[in-house]
C-alpha atoms as a PDB file:
ATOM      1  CA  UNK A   1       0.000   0.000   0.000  1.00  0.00           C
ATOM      2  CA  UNK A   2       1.475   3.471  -0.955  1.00  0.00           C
ATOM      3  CA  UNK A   3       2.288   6.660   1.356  1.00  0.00           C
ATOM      4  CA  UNK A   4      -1.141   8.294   0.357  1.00  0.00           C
ATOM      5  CA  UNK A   5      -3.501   4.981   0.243  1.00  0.00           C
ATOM      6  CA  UNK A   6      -2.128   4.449   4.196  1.00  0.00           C
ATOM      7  CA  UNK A   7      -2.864   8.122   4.834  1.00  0.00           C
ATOM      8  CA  UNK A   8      -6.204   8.157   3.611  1.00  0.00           C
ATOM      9  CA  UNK A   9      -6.857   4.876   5.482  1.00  0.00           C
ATOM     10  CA  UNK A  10      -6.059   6.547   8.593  1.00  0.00           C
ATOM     11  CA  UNK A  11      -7.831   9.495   8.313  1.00  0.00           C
ATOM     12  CA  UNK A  12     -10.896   7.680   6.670  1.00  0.00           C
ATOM     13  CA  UNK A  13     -10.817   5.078   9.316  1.00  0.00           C
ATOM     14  CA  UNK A  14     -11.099   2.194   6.722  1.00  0.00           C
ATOM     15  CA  UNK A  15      -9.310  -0.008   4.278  1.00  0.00           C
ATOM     16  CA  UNK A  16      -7.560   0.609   0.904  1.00  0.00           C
ATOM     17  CA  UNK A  17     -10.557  -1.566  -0.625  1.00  0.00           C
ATOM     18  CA  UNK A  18     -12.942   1.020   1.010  1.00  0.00           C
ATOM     19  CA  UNK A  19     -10.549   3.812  -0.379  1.00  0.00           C
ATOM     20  CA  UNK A  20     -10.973   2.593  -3.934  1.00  0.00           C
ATOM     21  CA  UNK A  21     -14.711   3.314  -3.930  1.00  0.00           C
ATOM     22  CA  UNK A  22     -13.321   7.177  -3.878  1.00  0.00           C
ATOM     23  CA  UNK A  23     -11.146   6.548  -7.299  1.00  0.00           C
ATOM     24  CA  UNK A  24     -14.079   7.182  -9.951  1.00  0.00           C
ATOM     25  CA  UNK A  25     -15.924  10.113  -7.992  1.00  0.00           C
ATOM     26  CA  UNK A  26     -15.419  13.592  -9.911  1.00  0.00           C
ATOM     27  CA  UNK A  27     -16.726  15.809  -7.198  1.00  0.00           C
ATOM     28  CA  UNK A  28     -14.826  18.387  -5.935  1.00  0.00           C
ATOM     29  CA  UNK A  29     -13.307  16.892  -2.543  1.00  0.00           C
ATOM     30  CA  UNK A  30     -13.313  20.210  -1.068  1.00  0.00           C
ATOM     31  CA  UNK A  31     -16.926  20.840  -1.541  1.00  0.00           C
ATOM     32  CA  UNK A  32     -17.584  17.670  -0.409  1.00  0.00           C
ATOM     33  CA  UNK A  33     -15.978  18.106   2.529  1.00  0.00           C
ATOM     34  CA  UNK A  34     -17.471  21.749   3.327  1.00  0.00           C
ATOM     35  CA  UNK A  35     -20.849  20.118   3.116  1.00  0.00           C
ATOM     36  CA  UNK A  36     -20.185  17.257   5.517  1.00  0.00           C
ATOM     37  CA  UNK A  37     -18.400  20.169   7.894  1.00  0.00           C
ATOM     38  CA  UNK A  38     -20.020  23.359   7.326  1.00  0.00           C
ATOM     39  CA  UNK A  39     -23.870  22.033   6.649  1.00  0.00           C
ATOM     40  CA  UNK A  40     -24.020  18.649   8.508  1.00  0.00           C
ATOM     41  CA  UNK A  41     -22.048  19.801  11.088  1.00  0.00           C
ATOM     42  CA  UNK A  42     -19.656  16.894  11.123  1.00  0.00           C
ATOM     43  CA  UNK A  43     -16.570  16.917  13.233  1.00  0.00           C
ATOM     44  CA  UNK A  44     -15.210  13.220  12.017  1.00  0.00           C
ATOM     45  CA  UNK A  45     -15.061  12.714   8.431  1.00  0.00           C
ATOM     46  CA  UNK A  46     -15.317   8.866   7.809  1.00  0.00           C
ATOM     47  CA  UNK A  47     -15.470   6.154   4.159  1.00  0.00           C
ATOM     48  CA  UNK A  48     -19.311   6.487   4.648  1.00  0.00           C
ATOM     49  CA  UNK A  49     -20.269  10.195   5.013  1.00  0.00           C
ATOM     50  CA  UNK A  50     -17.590  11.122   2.414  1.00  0.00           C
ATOM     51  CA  UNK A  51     -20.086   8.663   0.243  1.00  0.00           C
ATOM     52  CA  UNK A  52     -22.732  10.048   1.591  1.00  0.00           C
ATOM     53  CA  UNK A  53     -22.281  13.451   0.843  1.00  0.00           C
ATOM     54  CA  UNK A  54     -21.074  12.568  -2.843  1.00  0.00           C
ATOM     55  CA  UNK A  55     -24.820  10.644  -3.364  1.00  0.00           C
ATOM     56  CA  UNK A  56     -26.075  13.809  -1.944  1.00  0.00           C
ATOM     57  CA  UNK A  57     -24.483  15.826  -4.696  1.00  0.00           C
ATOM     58  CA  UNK A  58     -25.402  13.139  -7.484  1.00  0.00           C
ATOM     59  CA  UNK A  59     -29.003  13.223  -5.880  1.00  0.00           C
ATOM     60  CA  UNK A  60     -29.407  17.202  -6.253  1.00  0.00           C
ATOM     61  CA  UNK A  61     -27.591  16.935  -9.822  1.00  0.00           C
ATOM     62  CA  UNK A  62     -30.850  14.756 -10.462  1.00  0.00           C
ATOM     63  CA  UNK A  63     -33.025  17.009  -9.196  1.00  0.00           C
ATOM     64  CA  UNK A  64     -31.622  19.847 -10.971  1.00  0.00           C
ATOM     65  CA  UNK A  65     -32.337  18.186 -14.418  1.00  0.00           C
ATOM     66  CA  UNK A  66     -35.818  17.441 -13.380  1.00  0.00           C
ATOM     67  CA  UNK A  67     -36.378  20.915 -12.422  1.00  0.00           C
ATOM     68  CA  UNK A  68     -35.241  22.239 -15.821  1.00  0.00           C
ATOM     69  CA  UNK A  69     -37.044  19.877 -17.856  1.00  0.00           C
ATOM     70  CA  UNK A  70     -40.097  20.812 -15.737  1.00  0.00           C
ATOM     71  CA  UNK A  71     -39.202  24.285 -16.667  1.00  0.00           C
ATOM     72  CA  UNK A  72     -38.817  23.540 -20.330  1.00  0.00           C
ATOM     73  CA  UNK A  73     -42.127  21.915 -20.782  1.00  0.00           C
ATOM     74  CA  UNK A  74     -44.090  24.661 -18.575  1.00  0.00           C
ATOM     75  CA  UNK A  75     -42.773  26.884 -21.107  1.00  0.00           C
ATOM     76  CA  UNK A  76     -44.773  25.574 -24.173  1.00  0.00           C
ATOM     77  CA  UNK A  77     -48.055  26.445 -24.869  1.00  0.00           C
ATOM     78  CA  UNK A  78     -49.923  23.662 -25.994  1.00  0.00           C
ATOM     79  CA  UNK A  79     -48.315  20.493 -24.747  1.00  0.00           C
ATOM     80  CA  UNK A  80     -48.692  17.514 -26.082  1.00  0.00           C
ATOM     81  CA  UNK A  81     -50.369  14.368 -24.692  1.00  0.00           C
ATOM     82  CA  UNK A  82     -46.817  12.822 -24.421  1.00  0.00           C
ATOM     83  CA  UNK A  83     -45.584  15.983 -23.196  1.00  0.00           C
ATOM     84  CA  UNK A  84     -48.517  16.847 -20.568  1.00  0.00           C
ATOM     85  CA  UNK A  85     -48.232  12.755 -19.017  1.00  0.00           C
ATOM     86  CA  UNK A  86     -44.037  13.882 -18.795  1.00  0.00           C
ATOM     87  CA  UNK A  87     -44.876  17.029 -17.078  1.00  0.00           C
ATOM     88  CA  UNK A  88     -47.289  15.054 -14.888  1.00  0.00           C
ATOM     89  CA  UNK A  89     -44.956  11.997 -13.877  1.00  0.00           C
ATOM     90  CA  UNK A  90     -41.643  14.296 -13.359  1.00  0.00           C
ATOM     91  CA  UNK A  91     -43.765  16.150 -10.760  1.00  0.00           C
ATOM     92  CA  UNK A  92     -44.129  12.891  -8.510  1.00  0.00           C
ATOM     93  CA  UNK A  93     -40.596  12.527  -8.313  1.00  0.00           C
ATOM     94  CA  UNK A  94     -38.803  12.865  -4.906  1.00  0.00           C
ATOM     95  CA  UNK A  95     -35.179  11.841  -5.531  1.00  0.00           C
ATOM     96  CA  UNK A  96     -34.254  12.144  -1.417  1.00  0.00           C
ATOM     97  CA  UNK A  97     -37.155   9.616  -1.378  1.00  0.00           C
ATOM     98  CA  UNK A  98     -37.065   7.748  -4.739  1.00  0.00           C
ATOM     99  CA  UNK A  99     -33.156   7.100  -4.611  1.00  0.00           C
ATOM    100  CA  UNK A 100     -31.586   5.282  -1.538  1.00  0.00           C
ATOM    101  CA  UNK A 101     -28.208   3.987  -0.063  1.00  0.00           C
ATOM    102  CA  UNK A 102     -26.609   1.815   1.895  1.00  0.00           C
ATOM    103  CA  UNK A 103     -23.915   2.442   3.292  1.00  0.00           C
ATOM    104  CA  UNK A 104     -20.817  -0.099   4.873  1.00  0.00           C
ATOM    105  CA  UNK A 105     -17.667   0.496   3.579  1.00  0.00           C
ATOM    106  CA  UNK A 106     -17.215  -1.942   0.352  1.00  0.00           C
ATOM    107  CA  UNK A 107     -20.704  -3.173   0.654  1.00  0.00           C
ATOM    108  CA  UNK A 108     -22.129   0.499   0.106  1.00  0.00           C
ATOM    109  CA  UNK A 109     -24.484   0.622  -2.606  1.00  0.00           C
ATOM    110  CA  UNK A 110     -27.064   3.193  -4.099  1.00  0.00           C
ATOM    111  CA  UNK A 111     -30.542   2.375  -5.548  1.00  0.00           C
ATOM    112  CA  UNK A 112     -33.872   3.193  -7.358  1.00  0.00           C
ATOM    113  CA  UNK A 113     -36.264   2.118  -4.714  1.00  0.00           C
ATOM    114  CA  UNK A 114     -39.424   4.187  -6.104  1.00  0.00           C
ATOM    115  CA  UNK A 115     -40.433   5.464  -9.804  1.00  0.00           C
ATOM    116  CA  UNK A 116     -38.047   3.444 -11.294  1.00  0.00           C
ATOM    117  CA  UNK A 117     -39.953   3.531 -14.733  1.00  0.00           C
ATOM    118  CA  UNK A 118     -40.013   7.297 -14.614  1.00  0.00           C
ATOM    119  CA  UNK A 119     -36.469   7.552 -14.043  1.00  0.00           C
ATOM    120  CA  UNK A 120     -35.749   5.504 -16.847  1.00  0.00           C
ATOM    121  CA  UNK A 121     -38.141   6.981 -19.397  1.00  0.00           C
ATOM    122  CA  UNK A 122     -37.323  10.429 -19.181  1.00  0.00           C
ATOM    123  CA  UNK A 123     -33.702  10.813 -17.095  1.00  0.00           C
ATOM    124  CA  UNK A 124     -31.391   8.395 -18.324  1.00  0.00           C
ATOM    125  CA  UNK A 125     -29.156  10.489 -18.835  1.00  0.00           C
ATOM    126  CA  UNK A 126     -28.947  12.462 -15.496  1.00  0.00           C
ATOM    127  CA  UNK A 127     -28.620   8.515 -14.266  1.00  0.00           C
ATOM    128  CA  UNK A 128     -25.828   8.156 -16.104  1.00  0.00           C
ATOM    129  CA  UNK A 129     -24.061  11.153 -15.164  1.00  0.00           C
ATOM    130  CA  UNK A 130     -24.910  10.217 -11.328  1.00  0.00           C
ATOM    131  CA  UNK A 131     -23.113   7.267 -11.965  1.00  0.00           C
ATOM    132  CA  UNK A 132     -20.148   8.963 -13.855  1.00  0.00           C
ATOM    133  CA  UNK A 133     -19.474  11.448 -11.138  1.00  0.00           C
ATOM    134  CA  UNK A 134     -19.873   9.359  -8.165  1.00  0.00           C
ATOM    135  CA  UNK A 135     -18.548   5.699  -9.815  1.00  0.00           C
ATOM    136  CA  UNK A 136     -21.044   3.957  -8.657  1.00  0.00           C
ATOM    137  CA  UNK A 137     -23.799   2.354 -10.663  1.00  0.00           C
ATOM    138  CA  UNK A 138     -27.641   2.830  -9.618  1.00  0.00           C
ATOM    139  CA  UNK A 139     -29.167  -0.631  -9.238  1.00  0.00           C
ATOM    140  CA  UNK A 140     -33.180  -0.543 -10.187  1.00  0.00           C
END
């Protein structure tokens, strides 16, 4: 194990296996950190609320592209039936309810437990970018 793999370790209070679920997450660390200080108040920074708070981000990433589709289709006049039903089924979404993890060191995992279909149908793509950012892959 290397200088900074030990060090993280340590400070993390976990394993290198637990540090590896870090390697794919493009968050700034920084601002990760400032949100588990500064708005959750933590003191200890551990492997699971640095996970946490980088689902959190990937969470209100979501929500962000639901909010501006919502905006987009507000915007037309005269929607269509496809586009009225869209409008209709993005408002039901709750991604702090709809989206859930579990969290254990290497057995931490992040899933679609609501409005799965929805998801899928109209926000692949912010999916995918959820999992890009944080490495982790959303089971349904």
């Amino acid at each position: 194990m290397n200088f900074e793999t030990s060090l993280l370790c340590a400070i993390l209070d976990c394993g290198s296996a637990d540090v590896e679920l870090m390697k794919d997450c493009t968050y700034d660390y920084t601002e990760l950190l400032e949100y588990l200080k500064d708005d959750l108040g933590l003191v200890k920074i551990d492997i699971n609320n640095l996970v946490y708070a980088m689902f959190e981000f990937g969470k209100r990433d979501i929500r962000n592209s639901i909010d501006e589709r919502i905006e987009e289709l507000k915007e037309i006049e005269e929607l269509t039936e496809e586009e009225a039903q869209e409008l209709e089924e993005l408002q039901q979404l709750d991604v702090y309810e709809d989206i859930t993890s579990f969290h254990n060191y290497i057995d931490t995992h992040v899933y679609l437990s609501d409005k799965e279909e929805i998801y899928t149908k109209y926000l692949q793509y912010a999916l995918n970018e959820f999992e890009d950012k944080t490495g982790f892959n959303i089971s349904y």
